[in-house]
C-alpha atoms as a PDB file:
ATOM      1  CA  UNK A   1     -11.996 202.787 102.825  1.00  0.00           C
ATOM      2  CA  UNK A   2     -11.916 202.613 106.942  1.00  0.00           C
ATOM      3  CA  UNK A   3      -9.231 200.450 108.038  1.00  0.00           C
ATOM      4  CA  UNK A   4      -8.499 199.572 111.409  1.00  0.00           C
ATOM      5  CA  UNK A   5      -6.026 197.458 112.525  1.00  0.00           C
ATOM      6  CA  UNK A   6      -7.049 195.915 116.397  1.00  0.00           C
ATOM      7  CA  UNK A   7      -4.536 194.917 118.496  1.00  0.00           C
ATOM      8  CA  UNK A   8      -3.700 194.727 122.111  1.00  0.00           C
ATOM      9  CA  UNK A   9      -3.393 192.667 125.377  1.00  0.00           C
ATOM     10  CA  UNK A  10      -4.851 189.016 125.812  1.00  0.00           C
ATOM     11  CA  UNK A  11      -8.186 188.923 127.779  1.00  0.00           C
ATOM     12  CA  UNK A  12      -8.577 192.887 127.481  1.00  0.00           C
ATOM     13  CA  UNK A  13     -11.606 192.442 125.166  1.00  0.00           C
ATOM     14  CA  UNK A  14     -10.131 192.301 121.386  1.00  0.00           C
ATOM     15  CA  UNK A  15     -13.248 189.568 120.522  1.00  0.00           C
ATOM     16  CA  UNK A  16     -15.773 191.819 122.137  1.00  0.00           C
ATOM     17  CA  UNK A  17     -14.394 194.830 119.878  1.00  0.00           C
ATOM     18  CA  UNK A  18     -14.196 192.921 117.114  1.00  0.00           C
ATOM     19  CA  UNK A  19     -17.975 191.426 117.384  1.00  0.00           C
ATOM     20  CA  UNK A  20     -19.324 195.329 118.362  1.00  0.00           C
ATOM     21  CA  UNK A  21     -17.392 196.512 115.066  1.00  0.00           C
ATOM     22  CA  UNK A  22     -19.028 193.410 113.175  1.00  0.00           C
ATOM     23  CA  UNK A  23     -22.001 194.779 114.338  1.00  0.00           C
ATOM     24  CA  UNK A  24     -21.325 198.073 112.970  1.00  0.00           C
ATOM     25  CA  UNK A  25     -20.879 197.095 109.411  1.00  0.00           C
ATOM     26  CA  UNK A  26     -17.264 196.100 109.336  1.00  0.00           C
ATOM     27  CA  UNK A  27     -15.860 193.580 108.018  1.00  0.00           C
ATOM     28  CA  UNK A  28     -13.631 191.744 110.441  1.00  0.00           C
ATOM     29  CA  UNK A  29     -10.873 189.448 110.040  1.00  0.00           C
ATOM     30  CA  UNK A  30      -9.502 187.953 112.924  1.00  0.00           C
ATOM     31  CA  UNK A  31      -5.214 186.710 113.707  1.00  0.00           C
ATOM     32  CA  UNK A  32      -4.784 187.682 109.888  1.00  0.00           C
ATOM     33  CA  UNK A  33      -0.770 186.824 109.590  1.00  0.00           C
ATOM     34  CA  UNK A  34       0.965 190.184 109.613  1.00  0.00           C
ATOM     35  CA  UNK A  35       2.412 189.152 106.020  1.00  0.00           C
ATOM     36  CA  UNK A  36      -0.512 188.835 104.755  1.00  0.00           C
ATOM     37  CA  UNK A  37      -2.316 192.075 105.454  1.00  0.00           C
ATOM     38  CA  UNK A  38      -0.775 194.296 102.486  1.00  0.00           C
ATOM     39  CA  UNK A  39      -2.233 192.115  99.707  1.00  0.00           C
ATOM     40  CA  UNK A  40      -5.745 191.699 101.997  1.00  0.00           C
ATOM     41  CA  UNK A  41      -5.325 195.414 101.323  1.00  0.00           C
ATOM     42  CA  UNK A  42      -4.804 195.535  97.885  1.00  0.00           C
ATOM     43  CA  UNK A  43      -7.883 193.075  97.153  1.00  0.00           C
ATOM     44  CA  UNK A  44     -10.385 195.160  99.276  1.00  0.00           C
ATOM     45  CA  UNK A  45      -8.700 198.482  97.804  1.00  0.00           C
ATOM     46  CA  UNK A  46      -9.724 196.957  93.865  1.00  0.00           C
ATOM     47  CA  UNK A  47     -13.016 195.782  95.259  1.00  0.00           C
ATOM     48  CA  UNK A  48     -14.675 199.598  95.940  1.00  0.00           C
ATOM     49  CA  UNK A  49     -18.211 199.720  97.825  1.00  0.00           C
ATOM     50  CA  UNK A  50     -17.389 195.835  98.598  1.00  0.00           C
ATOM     51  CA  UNK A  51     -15.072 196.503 101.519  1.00  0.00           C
ATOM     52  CA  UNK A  52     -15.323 200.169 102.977  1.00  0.00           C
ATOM     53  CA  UNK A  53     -15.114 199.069 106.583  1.00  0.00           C
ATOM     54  CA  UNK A  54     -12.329 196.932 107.367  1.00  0.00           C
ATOM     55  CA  UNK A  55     -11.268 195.713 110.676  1.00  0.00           C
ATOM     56  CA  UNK A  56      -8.138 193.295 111.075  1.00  0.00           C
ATOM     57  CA  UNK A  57      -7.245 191.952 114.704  1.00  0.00           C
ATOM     58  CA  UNK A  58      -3.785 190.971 115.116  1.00  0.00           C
ATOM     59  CA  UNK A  59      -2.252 189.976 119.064  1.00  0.00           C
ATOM     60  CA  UNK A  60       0.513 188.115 120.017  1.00  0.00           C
ATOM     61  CA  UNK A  61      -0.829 184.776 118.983  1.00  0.00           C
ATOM     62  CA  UNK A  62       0.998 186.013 115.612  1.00  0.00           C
ATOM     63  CA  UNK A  63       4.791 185.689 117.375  1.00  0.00           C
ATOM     64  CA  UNK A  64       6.251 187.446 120.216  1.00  0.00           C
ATOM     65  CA  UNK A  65       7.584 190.356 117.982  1.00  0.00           C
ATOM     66  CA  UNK A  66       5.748 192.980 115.679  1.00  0.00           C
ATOM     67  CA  UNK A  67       8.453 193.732 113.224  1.00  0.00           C
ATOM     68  CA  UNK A  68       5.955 191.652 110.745  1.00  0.00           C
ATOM     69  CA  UNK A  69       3.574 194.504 111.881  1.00  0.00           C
ATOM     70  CA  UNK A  70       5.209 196.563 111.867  1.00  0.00           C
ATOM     71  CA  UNK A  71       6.490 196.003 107.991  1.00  0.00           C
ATOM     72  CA  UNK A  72       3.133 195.188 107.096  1.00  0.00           C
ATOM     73  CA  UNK A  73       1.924 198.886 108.138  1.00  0.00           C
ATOM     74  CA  UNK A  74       4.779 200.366 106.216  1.00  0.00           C
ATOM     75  CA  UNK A  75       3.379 198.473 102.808  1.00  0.00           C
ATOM     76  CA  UNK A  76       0.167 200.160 103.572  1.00  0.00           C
ATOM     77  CA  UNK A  77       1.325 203.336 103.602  1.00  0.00           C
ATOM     78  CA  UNK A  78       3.477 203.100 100.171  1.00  0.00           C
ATOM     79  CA  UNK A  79      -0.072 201.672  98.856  1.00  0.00           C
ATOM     80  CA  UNK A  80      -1.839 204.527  99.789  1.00  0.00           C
ATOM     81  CA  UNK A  81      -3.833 203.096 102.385  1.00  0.00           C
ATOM     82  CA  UNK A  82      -4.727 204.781 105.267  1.00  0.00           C
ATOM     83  CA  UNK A  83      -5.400 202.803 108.298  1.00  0.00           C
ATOM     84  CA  UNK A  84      -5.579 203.918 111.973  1.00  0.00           C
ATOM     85  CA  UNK A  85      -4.822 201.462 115.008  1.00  0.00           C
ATOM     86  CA  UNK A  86      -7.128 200.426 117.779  1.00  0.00           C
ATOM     87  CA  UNK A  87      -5.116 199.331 121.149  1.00  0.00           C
ATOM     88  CA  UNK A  88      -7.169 197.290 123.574  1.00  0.00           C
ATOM     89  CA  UNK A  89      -5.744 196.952 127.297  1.00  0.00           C
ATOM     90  CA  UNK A  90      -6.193 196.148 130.669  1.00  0.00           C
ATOM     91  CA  UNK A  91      -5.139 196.376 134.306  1.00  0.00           C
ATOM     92  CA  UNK A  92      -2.654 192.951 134.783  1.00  0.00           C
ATOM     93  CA  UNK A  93      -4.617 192.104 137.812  1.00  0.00           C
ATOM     94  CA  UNK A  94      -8.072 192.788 135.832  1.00  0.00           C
ATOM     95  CA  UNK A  95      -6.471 189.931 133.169  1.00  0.00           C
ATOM     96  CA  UNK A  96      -5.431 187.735 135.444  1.00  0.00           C
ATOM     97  CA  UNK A  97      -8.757 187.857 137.251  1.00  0.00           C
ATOM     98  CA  UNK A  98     -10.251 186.762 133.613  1.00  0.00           C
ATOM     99  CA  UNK A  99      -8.081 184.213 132.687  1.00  0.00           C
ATOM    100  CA  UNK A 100      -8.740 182.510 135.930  1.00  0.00           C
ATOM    101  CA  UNK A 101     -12.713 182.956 135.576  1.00  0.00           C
ATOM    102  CA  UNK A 102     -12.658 181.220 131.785  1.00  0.00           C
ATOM    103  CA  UNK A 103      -9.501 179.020 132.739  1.00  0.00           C
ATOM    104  CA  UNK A 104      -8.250 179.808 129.341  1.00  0.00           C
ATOM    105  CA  UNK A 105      -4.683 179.369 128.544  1.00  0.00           C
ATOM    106  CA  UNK A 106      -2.370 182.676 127.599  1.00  0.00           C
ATOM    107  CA  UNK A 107      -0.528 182.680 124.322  1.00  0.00           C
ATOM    108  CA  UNK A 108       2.698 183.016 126.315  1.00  0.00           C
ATOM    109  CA  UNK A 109       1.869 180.553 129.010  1.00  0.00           C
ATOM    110  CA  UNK A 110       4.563 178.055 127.810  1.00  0.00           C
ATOM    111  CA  UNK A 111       7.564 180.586 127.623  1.00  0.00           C
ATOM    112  CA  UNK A 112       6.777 181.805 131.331  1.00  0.00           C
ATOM    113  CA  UNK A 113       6.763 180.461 134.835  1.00  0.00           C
ATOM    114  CA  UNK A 114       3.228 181.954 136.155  1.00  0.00           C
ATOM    115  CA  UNK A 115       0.344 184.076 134.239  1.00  0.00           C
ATOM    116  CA  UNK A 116       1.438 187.166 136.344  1.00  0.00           C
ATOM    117  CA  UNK A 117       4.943 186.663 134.477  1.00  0.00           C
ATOM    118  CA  UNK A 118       3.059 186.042 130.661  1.00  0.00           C
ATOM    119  CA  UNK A 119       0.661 188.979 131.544  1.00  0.00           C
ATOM    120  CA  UNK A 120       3.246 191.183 132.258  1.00  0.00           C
ATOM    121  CA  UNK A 121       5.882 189.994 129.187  1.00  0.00           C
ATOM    122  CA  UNK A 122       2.913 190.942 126.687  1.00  0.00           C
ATOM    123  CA  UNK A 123       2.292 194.331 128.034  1.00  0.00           C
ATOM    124  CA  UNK A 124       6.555 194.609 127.269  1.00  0.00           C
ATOM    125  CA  UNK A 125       6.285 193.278 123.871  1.00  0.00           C
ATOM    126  CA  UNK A 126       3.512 195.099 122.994  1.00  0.00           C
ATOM    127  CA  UNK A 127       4.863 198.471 123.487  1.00  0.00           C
ATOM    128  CA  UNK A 128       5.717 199.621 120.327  1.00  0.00           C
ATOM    129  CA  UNK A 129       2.067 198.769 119.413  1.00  0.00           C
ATOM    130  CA  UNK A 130       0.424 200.856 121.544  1.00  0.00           C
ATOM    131  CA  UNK A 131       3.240 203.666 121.100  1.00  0.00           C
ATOM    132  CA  UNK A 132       2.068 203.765 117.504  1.00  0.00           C
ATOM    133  CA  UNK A 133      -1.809 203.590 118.037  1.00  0.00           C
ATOM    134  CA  UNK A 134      -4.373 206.028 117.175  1.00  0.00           C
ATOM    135  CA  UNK A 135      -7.037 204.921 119.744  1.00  0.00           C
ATOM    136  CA  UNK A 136      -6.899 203.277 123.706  1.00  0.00           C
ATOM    137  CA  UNK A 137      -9.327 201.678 125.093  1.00  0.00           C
ATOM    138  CA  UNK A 138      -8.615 200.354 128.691  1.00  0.00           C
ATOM    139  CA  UNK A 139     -11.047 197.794 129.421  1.00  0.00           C
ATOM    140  CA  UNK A 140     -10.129 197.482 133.467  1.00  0.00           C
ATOM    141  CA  UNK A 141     -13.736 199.188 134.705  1.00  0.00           C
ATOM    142  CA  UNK A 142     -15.499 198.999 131.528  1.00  0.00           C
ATOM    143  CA  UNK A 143     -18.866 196.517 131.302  1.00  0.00           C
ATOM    144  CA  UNK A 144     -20.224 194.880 128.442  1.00  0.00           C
ATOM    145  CA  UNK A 145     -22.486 197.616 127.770  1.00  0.00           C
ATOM    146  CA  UNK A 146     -19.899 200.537 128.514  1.00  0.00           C
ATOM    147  CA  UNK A 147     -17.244 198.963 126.035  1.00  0.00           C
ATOM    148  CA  UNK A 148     -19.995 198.903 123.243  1.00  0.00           C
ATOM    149  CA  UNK A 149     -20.877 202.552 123.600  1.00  0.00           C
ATOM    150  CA  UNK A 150     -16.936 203.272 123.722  1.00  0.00           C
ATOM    151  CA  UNK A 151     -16.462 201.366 120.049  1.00  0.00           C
ATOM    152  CA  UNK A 152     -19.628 202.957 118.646  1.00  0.00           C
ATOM    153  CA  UNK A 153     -18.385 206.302 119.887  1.00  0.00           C
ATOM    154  CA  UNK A 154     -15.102 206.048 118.094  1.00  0.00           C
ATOM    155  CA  UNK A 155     -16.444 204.222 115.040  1.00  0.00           C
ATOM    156  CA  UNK A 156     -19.694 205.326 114.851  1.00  0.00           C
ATOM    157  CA  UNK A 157     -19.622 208.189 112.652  1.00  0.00           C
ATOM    158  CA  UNK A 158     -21.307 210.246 115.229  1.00  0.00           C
ATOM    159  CA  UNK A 159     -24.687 208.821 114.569  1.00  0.00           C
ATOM    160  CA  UNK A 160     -26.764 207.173 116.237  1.00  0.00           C
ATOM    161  CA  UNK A 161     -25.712 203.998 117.336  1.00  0.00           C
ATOM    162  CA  UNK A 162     -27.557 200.748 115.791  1.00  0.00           C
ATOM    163  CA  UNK A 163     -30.720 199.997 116.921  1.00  0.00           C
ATOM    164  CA  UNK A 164     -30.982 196.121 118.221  1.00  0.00           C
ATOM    165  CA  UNK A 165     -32.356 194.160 115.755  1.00  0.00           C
ATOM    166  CA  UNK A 166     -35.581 192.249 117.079  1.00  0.00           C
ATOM    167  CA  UNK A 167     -36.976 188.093 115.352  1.00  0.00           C
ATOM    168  CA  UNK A 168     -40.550 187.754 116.687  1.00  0.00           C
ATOM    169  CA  UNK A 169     -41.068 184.049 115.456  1.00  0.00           C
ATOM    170  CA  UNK A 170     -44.338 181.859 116.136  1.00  0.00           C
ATOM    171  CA  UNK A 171     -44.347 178.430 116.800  1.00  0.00           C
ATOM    172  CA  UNK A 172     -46.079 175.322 117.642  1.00  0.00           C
ATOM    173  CA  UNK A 173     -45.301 173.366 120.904  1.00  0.00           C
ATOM    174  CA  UNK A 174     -46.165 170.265 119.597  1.00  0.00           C
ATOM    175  CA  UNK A 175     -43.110 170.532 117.658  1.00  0.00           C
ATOM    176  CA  UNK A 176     -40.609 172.023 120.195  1.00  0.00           C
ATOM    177  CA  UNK A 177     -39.579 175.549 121.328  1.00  0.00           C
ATOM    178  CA  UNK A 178     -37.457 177.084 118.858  1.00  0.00           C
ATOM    179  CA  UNK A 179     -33.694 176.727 120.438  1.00  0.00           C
ATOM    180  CA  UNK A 180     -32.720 179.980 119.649  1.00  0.00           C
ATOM    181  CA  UNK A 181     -35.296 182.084 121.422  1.00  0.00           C
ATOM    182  CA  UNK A 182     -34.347 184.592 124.107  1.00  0.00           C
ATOM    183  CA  UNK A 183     -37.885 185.494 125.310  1.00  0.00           C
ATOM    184  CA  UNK A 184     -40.686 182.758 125.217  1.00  0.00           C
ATOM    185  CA  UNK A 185     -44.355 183.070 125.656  1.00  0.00           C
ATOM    186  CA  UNK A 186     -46.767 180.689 125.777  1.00  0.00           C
ATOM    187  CA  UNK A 187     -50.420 182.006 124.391  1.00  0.00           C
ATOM    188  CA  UNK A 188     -52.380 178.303 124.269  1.00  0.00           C
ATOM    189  CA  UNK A 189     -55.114 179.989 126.997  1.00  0.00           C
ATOM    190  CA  UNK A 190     -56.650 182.737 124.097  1.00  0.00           C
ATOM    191  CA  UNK A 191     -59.666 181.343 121.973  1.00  0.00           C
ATOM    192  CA  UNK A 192     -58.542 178.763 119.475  1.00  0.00           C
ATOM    193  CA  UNK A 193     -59.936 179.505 116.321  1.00  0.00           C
ATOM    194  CA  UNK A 194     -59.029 175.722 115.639  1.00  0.00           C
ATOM    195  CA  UNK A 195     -62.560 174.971 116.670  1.00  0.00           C
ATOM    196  CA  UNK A 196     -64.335 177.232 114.266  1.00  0.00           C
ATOM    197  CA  UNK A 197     -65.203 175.142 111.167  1.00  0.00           C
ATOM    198  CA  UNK A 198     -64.308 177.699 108.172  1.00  0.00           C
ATOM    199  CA  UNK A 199     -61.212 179.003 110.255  1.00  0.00           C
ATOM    200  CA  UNK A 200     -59.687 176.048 110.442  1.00  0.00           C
ATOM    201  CA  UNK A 201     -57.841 175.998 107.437  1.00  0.00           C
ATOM    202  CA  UNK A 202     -56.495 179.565 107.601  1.00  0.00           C
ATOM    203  CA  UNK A 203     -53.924 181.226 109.543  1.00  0.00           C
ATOM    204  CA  UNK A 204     -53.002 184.070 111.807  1.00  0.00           C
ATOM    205  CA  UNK A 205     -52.278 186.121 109.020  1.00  0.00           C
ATOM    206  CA  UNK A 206     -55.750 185.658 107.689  1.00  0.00           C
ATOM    207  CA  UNK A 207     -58.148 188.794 108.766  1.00  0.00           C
ATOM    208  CA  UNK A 208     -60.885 185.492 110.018  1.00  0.00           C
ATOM    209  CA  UNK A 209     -58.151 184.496 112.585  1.00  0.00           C
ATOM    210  CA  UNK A 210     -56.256 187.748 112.973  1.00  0.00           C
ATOM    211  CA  UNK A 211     -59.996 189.829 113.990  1.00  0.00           C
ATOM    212  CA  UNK A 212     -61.223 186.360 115.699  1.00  0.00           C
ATOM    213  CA  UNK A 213     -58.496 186.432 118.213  1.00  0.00           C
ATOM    214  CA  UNK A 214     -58.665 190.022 119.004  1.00  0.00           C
ATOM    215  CA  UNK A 215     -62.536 190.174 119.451  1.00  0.00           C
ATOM    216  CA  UNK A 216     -61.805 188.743 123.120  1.00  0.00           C
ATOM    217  CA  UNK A 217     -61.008 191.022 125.537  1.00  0.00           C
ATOM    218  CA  UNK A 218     -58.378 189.040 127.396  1.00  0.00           C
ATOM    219  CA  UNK A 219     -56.250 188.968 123.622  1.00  0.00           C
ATOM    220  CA  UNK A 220     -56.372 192.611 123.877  1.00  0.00           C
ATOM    221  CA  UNK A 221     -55.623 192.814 127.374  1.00  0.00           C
ATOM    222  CA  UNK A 222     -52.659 190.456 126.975  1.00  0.00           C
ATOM    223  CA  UNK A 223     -51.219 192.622 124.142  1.00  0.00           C
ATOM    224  CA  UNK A 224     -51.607 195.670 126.599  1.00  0.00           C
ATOM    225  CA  UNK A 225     -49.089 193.643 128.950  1.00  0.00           C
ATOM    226  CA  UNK A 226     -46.803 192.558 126.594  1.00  0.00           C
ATOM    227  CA  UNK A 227     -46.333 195.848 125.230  1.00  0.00           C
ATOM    228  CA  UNK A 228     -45.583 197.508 128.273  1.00  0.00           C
ATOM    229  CA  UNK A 229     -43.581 194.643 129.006  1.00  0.00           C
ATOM    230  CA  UNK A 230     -41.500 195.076 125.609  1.00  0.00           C
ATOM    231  CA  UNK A 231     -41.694 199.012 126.158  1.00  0.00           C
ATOM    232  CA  UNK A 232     -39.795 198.115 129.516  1.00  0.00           C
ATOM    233  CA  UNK A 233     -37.525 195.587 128.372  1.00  0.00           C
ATOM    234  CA  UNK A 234     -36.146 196.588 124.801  1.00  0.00           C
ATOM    235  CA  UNK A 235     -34.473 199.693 126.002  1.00  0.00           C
ATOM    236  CA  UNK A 236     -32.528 198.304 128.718  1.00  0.00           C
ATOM    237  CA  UNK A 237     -31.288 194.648 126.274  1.00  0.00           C
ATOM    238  CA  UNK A 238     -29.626 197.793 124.160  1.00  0.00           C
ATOM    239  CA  UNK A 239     -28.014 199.198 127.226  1.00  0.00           C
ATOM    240  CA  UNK A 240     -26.364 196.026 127.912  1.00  0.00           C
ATOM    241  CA  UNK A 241     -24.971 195.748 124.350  1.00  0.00           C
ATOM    242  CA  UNK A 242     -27.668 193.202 122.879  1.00  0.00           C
ATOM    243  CA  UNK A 243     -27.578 193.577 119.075  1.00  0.00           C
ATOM    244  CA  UNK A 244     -30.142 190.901 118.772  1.00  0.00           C
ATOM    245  CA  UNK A 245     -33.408 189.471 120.397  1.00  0.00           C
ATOM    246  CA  UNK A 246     -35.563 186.366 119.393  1.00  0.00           C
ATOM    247  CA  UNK A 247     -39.231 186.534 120.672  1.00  0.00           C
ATOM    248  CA  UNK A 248     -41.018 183.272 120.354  1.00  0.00           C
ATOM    249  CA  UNK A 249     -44.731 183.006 120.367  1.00  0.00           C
ATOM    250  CA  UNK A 250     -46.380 179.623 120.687  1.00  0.00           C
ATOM    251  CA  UNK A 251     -49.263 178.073 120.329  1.00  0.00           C
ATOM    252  CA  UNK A 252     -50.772 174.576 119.712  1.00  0.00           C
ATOM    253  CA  UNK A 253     -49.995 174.060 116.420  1.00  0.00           C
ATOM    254  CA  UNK A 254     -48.226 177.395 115.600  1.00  0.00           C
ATOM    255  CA  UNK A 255     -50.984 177.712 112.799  1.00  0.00           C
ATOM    256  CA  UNK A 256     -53.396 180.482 114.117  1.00  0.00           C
ATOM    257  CA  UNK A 257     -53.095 181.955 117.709  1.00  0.00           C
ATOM    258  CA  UNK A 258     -49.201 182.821 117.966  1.00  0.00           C
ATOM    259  CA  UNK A 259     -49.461 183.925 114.777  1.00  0.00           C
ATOM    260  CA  UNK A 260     -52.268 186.413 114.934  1.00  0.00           C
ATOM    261  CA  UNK A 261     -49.970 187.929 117.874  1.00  0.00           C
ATOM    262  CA  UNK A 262     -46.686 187.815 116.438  1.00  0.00           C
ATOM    263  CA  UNK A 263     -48.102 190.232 114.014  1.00  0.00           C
ATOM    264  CA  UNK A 264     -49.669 192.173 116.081  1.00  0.00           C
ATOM    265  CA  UNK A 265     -46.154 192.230 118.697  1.00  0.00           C
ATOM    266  CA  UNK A 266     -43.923 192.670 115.613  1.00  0.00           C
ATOM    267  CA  UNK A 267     -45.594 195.586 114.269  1.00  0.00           C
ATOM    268  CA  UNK A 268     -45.900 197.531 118.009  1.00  0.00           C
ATOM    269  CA  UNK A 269     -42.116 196.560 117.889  1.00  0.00           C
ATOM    270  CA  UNK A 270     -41.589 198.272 115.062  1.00  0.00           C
ATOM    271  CA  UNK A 271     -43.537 200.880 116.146  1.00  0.00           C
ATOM    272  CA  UNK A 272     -41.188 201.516 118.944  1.00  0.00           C
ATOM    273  CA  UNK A 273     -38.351 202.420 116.341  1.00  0.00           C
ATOM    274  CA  UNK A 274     -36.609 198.913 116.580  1.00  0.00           C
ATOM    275  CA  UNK A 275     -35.813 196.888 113.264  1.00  0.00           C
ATOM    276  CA  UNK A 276     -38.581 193.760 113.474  1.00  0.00           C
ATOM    277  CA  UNK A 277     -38.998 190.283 111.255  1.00  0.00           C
ATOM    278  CA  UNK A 278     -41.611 188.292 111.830  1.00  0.00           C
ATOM    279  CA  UNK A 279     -40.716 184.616 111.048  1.00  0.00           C
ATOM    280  CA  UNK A 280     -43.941 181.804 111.640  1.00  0.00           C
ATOM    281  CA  UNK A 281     -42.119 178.596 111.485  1.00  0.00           C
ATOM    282  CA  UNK A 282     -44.714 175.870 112.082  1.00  0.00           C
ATOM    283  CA  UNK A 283     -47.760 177.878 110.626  1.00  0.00           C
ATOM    284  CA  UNK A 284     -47.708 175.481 107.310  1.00  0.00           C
ATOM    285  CA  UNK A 285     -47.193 172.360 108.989  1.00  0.00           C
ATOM    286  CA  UNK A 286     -50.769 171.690 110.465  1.00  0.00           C
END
């Protein structure tokens, strides 16, 4: 069993770690009370192939002292477990910049004066945590993108990383854009098979529809620019740390022209080496 125990400064990026990790395949328990970690231990240690990736993040929202911790670690190691710790950190000015961008409070805001004082208290008390930790990751100059690539080399096993996962749904717009959709595209100016008597009834995924909206030329000359478009765009969402993207499709009614190239789109995604689902939400309702 992996287990990593994440700790570090306020507003260095702990979350961000913890959601990359997530990502990876851990599981991820976040502020677990330091008492509490030995027998979180001892469940995922009798639970084999259930928990083999653990990640716990533990700050200073758990008190201002780590003898818990630090106790906690020394249980592990009479159980036999190994564990390795993850430090996360960052430049006091690069913190304070943060904290004043999201106008969050810091754990230690109520013991302290100013945030430069409460900034500069946790890097004390912290200390012995990063004395004792395995891996450092200063987040100061690191983007979104860069931080992901740190994690995943660390964590990653030295494969690949994970490819972003890709939802291609169709829809109708008579019954709303999906909410969750990153990327939206409206295809209501292709042929509507709606019109053609014994095509009515059937859907996108129905060869009638499916060859009925390719035998135009301007459906094939659309997919052209949406794939190049995709081709462009896919590689550089992973770059930025994306680990998901929802494509929505729309048509009419949802019933026949989105989802003749939903298909057609998920399967040229999939194509391209990315993990695809397809997902027609309104094609029934017509």
């Amino acid at each position: 069993m992996e287990f990593i125990i994440v700790s570090g400064m306020s507003g260095a990026g702990k979350s961000k770690v913890a959601s990359f990790m997530e990502d990876m395949g851990f599981y991820v328990v976040d502020n677990l009370p330091a008492a509490l970690i030995p027998k979180f231990a001892e469940l995922c240690m009798a639970a084999p192939g259930r928990y083999e990736r653990v990640a716990l993040v533990t700050d200073i929202r758990g008190g201002q002292t780590f003898d818990g911790l630090f106790d906690a670690l020394s249980a592990l190691h009479e159980m036999g477990c190994d564990y390795q710790i993850l430090f996360v950190e960052a430049s006091v000015e690069a913190i304070i910049k943060r904290y004043k961008e999201t106008r969050r409070v810091h754990p230690l805001a109520e013991t302290v004066r100013s945030l430069d004082e409460a900034v500069r208290q946790e890097r004390t008390v912290l200390a012995p945590v990063r004395q004792r930790s395995e891996y450092i990751i200063d987040t100061t100059a690191l983007s979104t993108a860069k931080l992901r690539g740190e994690v995943l080399r660390l964590f990653g096993g030295g494969g690949a990383a994970p490819a972003m996962s890709v939802n291609v749904i169709s829809f109708g717009f008579k019954y709303g854009i999906p909410i969750e959709a990153d990327l939206v595209f409206d295809v209501r100016f292709l042929p509507n098979p709606y019109y053609i008597a014994e095509l009515r009834s059937q859907t996108g995924l129905d060869e009638g529809v499916y060859n009925f909206v390719f035998g135009y030329q301007q459906t094939r000359d659309f997919m052209t620019h949406l794939e190049n478009l995709m081709g462009f765009l896919l590689p550089r969402y992973v770059d930025e740390g994306k680990a998901a993207l929802v494509i929505a499709v729309g048509c009419t009614g949802g019933q026949h022209r989105s989802v003749a190239i939903t298909r057609a789109l998920a399967d040229f995604i999939r194509q391209k080496g990315y993990p695809a689902s397809e997902n027609h939400r309104d094609m029934t309702r017509a």
